[in-house]
Protein backbone atom coordinates (compact mmCIF):
# COMPACT_ATOMS: atom_id res chain seq x y z
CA UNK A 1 71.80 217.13 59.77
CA UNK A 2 72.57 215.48 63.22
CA UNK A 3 75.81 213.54 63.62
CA UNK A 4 75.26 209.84 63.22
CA UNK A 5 75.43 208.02 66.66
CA UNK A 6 73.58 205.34 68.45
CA UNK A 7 70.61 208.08 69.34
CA UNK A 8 70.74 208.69 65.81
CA UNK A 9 69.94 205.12 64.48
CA UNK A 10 67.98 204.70 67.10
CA UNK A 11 65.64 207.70 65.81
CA UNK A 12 65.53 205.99 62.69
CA UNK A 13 64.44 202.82 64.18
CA UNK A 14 62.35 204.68 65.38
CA UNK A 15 60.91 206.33 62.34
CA UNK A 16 61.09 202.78 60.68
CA UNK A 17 58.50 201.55 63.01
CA UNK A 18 56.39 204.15 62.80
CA UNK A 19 56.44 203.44 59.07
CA UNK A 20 55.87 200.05 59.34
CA UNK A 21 53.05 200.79 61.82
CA UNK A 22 51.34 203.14 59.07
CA UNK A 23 50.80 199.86 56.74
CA UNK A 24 48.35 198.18 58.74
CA UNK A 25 46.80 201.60 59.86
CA UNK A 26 43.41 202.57 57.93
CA UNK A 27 45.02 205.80 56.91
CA UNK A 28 44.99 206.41 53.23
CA UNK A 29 48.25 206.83 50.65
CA UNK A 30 47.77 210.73 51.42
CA UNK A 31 48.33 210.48 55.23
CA UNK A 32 51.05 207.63 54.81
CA UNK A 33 52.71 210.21 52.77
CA UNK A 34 52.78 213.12 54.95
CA UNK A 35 53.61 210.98 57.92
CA UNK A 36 56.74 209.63 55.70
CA UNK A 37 58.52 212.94 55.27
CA UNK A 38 57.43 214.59 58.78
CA UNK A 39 58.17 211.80 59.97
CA UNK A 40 61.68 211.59 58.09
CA UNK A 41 62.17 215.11 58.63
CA UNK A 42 62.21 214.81 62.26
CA UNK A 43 64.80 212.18 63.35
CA UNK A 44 67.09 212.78 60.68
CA UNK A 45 66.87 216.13 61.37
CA UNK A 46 67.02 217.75 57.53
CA UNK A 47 65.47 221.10 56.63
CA UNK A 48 63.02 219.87 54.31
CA UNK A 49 61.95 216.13 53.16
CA UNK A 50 59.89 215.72 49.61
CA UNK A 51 58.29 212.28 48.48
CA UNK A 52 57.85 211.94 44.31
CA UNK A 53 56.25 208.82 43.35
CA UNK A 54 55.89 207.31 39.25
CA UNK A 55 52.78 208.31 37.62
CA UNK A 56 52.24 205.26 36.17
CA UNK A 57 49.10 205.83 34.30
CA UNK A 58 50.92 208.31 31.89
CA UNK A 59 52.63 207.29 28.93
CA UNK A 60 55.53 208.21 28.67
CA UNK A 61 55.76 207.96 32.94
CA UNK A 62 56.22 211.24 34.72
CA UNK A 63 57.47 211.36 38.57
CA UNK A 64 54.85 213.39 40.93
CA UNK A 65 55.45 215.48 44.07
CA UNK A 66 53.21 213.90 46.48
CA UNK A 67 54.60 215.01 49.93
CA UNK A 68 56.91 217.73 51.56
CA UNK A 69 56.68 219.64 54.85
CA UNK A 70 56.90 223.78 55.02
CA UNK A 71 57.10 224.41 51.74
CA UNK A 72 53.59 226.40 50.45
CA UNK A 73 50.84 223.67 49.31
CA UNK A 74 50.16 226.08 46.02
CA UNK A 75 53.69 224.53 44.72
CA UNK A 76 53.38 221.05 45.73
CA UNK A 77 50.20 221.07 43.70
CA UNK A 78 50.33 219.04 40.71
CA UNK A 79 54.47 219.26 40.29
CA UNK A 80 55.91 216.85 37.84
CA UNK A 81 59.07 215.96 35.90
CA UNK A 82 59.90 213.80 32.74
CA UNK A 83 61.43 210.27 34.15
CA UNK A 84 64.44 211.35 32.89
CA UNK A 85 63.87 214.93 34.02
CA UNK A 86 66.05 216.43 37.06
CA UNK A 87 67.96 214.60 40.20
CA UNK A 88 64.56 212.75 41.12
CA UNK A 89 64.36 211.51 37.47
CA UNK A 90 67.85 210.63 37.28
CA UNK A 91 67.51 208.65 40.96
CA UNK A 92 64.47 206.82 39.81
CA UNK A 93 65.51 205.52 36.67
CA UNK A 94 69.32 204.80 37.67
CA UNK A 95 67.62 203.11 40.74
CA UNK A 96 70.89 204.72 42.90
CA UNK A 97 71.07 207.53 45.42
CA UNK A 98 72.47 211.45 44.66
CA UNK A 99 74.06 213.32 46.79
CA UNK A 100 74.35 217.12 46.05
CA UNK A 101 76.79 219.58 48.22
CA UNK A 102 75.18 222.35 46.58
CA UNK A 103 71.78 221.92 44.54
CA UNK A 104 71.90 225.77 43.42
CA UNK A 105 75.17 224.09 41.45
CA UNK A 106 73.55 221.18 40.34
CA UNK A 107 72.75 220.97 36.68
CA UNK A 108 70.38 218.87 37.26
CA UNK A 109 68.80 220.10 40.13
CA UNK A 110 65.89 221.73 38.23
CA UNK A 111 64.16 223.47 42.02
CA UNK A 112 66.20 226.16 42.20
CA UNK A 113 63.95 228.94 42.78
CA UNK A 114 62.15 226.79 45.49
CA UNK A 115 65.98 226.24 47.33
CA UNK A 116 66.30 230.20 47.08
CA UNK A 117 63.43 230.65 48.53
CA UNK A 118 63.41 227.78 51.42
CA UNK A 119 66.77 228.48 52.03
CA UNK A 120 68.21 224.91 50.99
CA UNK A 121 71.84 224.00 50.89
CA UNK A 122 72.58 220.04 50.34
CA UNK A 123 70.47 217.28 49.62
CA UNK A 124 70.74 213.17 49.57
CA UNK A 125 67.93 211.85 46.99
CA UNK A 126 67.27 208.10 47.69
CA UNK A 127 65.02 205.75 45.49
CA UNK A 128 61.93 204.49 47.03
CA UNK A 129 62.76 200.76 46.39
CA UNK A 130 60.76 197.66 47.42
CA UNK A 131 61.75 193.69 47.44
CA UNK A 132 61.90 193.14 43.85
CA UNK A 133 63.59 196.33 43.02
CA UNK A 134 61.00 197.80 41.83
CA UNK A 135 61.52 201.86 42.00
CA UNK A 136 58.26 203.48 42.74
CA UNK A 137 59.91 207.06 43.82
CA UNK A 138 62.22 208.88 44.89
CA UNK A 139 62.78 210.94 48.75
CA UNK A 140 64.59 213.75 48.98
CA UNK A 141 66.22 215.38 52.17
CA UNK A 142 67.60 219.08 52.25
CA UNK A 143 69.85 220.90 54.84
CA UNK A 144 69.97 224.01 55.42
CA UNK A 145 73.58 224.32 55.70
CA UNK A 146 76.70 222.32 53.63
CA UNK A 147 76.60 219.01 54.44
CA UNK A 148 78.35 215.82 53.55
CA UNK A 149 76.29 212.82 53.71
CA UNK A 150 78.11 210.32 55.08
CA UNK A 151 77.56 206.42 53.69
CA UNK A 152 76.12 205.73 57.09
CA UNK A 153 73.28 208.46 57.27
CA UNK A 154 72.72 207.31 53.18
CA UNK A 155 72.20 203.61 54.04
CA UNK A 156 69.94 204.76 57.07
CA UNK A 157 67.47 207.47 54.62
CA UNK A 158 67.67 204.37 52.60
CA UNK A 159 66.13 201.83 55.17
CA UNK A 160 63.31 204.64 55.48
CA UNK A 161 62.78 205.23 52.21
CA UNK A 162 62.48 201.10 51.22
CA UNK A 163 60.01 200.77 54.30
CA UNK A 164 58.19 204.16 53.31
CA UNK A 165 57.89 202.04 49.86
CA UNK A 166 56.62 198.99 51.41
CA UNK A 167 53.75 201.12 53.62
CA UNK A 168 53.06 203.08 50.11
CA UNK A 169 52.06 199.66 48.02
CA UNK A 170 50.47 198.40 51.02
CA UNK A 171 48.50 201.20 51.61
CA UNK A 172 47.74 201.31 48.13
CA UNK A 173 46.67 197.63 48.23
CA UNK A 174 44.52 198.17 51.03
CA UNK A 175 42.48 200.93 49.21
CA UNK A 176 41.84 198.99 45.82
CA UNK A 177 41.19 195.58 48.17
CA UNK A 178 38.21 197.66 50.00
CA UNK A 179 36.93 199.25 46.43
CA UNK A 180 36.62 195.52 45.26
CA UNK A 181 35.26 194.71 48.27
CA UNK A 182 32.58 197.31 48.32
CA UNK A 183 31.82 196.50 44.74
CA UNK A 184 31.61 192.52 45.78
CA UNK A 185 28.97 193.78 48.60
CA UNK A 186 27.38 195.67 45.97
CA UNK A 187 26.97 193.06 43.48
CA UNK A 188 25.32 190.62 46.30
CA UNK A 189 22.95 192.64 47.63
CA UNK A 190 21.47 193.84 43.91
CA UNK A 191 21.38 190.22 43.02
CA UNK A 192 19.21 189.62 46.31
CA UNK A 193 16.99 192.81 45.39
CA UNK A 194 16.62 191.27 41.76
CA UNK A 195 15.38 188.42 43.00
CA UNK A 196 13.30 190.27 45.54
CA UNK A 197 11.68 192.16 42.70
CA UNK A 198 11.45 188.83 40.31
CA UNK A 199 9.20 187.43 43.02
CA UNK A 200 7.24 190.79 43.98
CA UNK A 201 6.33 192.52 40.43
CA UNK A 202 6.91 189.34 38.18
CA UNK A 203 10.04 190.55 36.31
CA UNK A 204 12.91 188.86 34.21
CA UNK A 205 16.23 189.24 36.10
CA UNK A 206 17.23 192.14 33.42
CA UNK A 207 13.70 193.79 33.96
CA UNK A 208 15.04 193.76 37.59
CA UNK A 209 18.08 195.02 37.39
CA UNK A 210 16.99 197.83 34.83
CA UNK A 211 14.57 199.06 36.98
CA UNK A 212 16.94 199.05 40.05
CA UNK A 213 19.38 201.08 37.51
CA UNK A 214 16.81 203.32 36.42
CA UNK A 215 15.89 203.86 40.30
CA UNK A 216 19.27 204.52 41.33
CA UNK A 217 19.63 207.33 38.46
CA UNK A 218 16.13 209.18 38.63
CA UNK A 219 17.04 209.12 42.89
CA UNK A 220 21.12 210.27 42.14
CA UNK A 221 21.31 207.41 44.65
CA UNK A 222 23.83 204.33 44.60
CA UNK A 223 22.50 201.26 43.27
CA UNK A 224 23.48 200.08 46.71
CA UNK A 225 21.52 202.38 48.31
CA UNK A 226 18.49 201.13 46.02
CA UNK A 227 19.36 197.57 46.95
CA UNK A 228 18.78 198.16 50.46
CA UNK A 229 15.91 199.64 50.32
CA UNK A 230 14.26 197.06 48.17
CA UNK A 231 15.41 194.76 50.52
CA UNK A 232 14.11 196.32 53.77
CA UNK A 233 10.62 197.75 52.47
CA UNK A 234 7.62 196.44 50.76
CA UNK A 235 6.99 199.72 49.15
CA UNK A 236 8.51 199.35 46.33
């Protein structure tokens, strides 16, 4: 972990930006992730940086690896906890960083054989936090070596970690706005080739749209697809 001076803070800055940058990019949550912890990684200079974020759609919640750097992809893959499960369960529902001198001491440390094998030391474990309070996650940063975390470097992985949150729901937001979007431009142009087809073969509006449907399946093609080509040929 580097010594905090003004280089320091400016790296985070830095990484901040670069953050902030990501929300209004058109890469998708899976990119924002990586970029998060590489990112991370980098200019605080920590051994290893891992992003968990709340499964929401399971009942009870679980908290998901999403992100990490170096470590192999066949253990990142599909890696949960219990919300009440481990020091990324117990910073996400206490909604208040952890700092561990040793995580091979930690009780509740529950990556142990992963630390063997990475060859991880210390780690500070911040909530992913945004305006309302809302915890969404948790980021964790390892050394490789004993290390104290001092308040300073915990308020700055903090300030990453709440503007890593803010680019997450943003980029998040972005990807549902363009799947209603797309199914907005879907619905319009069926309702034009409905009417197309009304006024060509002398159908009922549900006659239309069935046979659109029926098109789209017996093709394996989008109804949108279907839609456009009703609209741009007289063949059918």
């Amino acid at each position: 972990m580097e010594k905090s001076t003004p280089e320091t803070y400016d790296k985070y800055i830095k990484a901040i930006t670069d953050i902030s940058r990501a929300i209004t990019s058109d890469q998708y949550l899976e990119d924002i992730l990586k970029l998060i912890v590489m990112v991370t990684a980098k200019v605080t200079g920590v051994e290893i940086c891992s992003l968990w974020l709340i499964d929401e759609n399971e009942s009870p919640n679980k908290i998901r690896l999403k992100a990490t750097q170096t470590i192999d992809p066949d253990y990142v893959k599909d890696r949960s906890l219990n919300m009440y499960e481990g020091v990324v369960g117990f910073v996400a529902t206490h909604n208040q960083p952890l700092i561990v001198r040793d995580v091979l001491k930690e009780p509740r440390f529950k990556e142990k054989e992963m630390a063997r094998k990475v060859g991880l030391v210390s780690m500070a474990s911040v909530p992913l936090q945004v305006k309302d309070e809302k915890v969404i996650g948790v980021l964790n940063c390892f050394t490789a070596e004993p290390h104290e975390f001092s308040e300073t470097e915990v308020n700055l992985i903090t300030a990453v970690a709440n503007q890593a949150a803010v680019a997450i729901l943003n980029t998040e937001l972005l990807v549902k706005t363009r799947v209603i979007q797309e199914e907005l431009e879907t619905r319009k142009l069926v309702e034009r080739a409905k009417e197309v087809l009304m006024r060509r073969r002398n159908m009922t509006g549900e006659q239309a749209y069935r046979w659109i449907q029926k098109r789209s399946m017996d093709s394996r093609k989008s109804m949108l697809h279907v839609a456009e080509a009703i609209m741009l040929s007289d063949d059918f």
